[in-house]
PDB file of N, CA and C in Angstrom:
ATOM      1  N   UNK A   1     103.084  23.653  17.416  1.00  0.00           N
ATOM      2  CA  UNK A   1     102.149  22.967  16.551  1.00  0.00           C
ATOM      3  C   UNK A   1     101.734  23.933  15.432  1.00  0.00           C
ATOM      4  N   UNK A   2     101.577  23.430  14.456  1.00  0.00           N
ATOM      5  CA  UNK A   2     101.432  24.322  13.300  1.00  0.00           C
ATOM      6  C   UNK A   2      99.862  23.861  12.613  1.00  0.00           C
ATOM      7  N   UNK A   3      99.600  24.751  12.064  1.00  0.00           N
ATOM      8  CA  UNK A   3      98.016  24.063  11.376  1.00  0.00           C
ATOM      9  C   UNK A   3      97.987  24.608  10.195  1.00  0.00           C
ATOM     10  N   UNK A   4      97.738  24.299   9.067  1.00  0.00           N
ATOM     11  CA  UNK A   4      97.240  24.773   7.769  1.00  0.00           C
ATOM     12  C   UNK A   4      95.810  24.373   7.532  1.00  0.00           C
ATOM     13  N   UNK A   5      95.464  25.592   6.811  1.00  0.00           N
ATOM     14  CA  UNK A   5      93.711  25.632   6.434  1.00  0.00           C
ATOM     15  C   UNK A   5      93.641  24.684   5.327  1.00  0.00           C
ATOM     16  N   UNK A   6      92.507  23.894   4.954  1.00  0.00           N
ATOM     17  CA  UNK A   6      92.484  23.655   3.676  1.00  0.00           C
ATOM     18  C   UNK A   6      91.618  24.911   2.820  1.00  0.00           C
ATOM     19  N   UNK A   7      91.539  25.058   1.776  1.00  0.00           N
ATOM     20  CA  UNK A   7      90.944  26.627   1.199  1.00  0.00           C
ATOM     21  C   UNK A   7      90.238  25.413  -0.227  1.00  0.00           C
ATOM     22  N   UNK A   8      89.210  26.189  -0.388  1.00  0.00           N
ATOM     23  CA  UNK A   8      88.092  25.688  -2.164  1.00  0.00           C
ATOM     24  C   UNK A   8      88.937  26.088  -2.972  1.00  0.00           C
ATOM     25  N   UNK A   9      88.937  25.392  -3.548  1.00  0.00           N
ATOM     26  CA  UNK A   9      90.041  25.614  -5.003  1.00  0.00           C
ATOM     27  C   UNK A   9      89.175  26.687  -5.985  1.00  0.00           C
ATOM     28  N   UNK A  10      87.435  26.844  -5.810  1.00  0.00           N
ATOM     29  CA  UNK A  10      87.038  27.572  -6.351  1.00  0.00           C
ATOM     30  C   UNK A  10      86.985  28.966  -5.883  1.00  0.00           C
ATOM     31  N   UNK A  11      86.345  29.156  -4.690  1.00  0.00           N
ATOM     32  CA  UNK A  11      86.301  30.603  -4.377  1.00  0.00           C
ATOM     33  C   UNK A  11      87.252  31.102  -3.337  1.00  0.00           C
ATOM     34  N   UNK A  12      88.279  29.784  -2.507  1.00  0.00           N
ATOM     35  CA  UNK A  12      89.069  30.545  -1.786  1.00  0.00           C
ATOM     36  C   UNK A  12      89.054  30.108  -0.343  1.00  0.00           C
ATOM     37  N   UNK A  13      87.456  29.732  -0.048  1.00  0.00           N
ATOM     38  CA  UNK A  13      87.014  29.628   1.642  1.00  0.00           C
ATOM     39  C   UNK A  13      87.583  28.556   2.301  1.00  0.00           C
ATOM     40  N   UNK A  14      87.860  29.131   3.563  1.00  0.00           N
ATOM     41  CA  UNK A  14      88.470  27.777   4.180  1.00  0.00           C
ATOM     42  C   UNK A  14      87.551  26.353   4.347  1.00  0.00           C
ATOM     43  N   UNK A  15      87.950  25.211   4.354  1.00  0.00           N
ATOM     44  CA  UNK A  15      86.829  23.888   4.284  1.00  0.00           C
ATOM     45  C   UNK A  15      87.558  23.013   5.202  1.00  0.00           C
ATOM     46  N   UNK A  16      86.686  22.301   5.015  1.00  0.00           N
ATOM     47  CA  UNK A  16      87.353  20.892   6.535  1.00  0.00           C
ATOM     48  C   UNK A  16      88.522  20.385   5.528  1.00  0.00           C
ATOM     49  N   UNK A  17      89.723  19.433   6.454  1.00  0.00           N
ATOM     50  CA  UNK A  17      90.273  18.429   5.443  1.00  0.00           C
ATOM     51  C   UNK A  17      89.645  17.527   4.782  1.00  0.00           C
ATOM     52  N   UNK A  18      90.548  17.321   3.574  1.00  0.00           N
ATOM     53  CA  UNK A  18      89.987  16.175   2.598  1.00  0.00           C
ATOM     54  C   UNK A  18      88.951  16.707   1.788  1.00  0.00           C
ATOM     55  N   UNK A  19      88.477  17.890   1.641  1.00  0.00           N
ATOM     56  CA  UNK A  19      87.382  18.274   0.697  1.00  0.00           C
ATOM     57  C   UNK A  19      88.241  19.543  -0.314  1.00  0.00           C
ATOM     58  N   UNK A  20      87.922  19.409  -1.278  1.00  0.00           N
ATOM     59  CA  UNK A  20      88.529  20.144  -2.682  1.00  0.00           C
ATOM     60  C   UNK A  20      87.634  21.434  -2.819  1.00  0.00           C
ATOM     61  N   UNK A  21      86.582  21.638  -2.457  1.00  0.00           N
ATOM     62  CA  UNK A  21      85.336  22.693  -2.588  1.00  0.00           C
ATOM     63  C   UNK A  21      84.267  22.701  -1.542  1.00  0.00           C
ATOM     64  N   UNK A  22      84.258  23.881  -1.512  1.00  0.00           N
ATOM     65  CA  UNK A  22      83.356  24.574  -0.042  1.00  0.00           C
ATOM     66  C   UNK A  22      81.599  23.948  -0.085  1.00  0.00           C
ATOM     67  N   UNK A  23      81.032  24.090   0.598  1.00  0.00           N
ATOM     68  CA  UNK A  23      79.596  23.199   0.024  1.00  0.00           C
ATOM     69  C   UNK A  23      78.550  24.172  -0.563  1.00  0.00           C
ATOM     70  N   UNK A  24      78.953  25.988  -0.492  1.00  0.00           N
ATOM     71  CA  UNK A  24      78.569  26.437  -1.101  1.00  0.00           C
ATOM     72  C   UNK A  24      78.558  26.031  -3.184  1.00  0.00           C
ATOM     73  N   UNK A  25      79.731  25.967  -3.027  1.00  0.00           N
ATOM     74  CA  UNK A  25      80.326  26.128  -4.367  1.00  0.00           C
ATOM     75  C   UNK A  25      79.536  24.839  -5.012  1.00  0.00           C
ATOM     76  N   UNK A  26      79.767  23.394  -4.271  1.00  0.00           N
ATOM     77  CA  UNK A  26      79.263  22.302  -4.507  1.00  0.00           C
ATOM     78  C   UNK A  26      78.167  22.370  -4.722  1.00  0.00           C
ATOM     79  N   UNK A  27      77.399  23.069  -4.309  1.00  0.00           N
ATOM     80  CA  UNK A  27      75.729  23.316  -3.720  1.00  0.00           C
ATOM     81  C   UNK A  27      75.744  24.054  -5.310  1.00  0.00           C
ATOM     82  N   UNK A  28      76.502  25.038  -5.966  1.00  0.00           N
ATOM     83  CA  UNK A  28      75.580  25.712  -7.126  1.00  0.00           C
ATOM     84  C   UNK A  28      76.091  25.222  -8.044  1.00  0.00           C
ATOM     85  N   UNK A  29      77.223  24.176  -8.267  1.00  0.00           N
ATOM     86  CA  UNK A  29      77.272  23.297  -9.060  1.00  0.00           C
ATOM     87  C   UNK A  29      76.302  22.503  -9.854  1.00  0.00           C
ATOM     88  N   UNK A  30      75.973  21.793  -8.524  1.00  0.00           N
ATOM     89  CA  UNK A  30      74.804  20.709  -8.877  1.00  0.00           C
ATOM     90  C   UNK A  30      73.618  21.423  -9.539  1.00  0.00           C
ATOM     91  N   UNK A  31      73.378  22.647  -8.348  1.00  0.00           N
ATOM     92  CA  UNK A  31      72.178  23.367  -9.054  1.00  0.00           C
ATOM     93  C   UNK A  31      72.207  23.493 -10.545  1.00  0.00           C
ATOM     94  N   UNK A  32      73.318  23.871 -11.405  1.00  0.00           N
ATOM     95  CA  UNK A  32      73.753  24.792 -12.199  1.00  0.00           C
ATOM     96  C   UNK A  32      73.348  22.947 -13.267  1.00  0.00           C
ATOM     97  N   UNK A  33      74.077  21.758 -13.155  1.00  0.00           N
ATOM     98  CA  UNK A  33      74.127  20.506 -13.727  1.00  0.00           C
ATOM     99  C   UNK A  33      72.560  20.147 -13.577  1.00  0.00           C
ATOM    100  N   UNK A  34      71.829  20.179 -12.920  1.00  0.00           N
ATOM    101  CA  UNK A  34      70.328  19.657 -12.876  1.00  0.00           C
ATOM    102  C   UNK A  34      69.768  20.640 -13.592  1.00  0.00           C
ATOM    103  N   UNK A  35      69.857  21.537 -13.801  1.00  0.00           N
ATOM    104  CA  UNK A  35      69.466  22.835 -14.887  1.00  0.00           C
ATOM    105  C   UNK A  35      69.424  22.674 -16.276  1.00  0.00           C
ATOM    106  N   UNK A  36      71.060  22.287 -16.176  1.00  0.00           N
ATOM    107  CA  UNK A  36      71.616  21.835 -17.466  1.00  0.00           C
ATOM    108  C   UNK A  36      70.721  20.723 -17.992  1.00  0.00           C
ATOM    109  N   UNK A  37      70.433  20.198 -17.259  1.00  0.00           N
ATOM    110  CA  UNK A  37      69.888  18.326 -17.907  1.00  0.00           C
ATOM    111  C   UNK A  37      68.458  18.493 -17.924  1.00  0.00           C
ATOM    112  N   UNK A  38      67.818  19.381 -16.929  1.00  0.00           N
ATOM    113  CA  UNK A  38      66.306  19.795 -17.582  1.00  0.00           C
ATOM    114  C   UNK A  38      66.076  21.000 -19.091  1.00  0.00           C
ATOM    115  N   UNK A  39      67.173  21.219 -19.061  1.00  0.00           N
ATOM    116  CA  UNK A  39      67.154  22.155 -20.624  1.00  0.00           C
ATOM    117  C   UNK A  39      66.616  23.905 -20.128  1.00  0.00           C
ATOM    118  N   UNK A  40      66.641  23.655 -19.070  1.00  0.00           N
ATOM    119  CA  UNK A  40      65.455  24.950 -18.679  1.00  0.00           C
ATOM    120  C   UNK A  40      66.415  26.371 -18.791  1.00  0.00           C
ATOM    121  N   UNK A  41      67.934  26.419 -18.810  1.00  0.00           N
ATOM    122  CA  UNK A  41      68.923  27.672 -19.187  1.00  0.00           C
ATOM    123  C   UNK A  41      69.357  28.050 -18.108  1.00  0.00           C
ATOM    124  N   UNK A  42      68.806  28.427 -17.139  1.00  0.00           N
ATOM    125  CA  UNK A  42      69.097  28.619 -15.453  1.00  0.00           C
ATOM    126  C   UNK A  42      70.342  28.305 -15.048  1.00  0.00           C
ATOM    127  N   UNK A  43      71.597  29.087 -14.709  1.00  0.00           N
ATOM    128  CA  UNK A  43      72.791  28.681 -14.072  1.00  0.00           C
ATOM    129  C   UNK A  43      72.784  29.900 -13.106  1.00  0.00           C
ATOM    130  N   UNK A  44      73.923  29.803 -12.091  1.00  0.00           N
ATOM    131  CA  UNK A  44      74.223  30.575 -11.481  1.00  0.00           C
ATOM    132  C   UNK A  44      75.047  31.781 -11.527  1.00  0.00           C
ATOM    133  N   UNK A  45      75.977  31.404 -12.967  1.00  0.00           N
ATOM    134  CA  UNK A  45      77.140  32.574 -13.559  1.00  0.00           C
ATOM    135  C   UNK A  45      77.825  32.059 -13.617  1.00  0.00           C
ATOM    136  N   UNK A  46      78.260  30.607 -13.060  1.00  0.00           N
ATOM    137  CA  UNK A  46      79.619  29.921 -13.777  1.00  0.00           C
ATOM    138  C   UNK A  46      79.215  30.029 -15.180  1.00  0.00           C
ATOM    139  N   UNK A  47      80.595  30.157 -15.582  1.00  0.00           N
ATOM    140  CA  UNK A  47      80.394  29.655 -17.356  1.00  0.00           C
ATOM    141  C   UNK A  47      81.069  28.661 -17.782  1.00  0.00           C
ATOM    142  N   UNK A  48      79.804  28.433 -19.046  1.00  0.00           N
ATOM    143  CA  UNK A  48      80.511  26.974 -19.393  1.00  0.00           C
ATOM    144  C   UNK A  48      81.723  26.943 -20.338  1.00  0.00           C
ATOM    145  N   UNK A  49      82.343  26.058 -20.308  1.00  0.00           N
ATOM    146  CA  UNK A  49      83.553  25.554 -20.550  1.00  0.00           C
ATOM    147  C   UNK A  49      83.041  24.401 -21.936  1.00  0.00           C
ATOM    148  N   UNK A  50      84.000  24.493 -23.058  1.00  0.00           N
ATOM    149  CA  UNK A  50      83.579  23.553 -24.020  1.00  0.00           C
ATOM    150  C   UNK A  50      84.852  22.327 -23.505  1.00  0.00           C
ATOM    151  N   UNK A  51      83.930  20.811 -23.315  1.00  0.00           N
ATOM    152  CA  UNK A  51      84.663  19.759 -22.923  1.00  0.00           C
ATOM    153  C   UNK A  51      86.115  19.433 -23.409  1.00  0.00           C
ATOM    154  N   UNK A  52      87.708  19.441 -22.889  1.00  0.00           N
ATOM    155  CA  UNK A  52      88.406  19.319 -22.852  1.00  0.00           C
ATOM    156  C   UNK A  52      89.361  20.289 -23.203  1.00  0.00           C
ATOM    157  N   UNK A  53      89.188  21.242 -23.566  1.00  0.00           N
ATOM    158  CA  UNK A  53      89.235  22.429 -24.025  1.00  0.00           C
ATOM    159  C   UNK A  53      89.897  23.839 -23.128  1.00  0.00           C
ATOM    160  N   UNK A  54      88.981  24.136 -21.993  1.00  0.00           N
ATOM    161  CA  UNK A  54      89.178  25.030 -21.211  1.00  0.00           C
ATOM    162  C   UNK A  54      89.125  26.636 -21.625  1.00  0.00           C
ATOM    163  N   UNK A  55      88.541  26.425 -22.694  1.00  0.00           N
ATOM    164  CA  UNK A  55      88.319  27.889 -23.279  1.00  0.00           C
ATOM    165  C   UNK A  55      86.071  27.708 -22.984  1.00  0.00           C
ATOM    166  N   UNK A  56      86.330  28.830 -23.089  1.00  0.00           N
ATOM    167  CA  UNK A  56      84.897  29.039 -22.556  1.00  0.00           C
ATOM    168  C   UNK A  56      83.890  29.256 -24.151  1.00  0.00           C
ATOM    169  N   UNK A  57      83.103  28.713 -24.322  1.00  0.00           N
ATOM    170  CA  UNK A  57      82.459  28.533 -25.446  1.00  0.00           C
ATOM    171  C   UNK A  57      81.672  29.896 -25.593  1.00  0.00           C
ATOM    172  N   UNK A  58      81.517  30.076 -27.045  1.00  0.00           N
ATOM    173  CA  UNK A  58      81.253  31.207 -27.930  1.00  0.00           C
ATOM    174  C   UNK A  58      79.589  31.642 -28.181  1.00  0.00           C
TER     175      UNK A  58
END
């Protein structure tokens, strides 16, 4: 019998099947998006990305 991990596409960690991102990662996402939408500047260190783009804004 063989088993493969599923791993977060963001930081690496192993996660249950069927999930794309660890619930850490998910968890400072949201934080990082409710931040965003109160205007208040507060992220965690992701950086932002200009929409469609994939270059990281200036």
């Amino acid at each position: 019998m063989v088993f493969s991990e599923e791993h977060c596409v963001m930081c690496g960690a192993v996660i249950p099947e069927g999930r794309q991102v660890c619930m850490e990662c998910e968890r400072r996402v949201m934080q990082d998006t409710k931040a965003e939408e109160k205007g208040d500047g507060r992220t965690s260190g992701w950086r932002k990305r200009k929409a469609g783009t994939g270059r990281e804004e200036g």
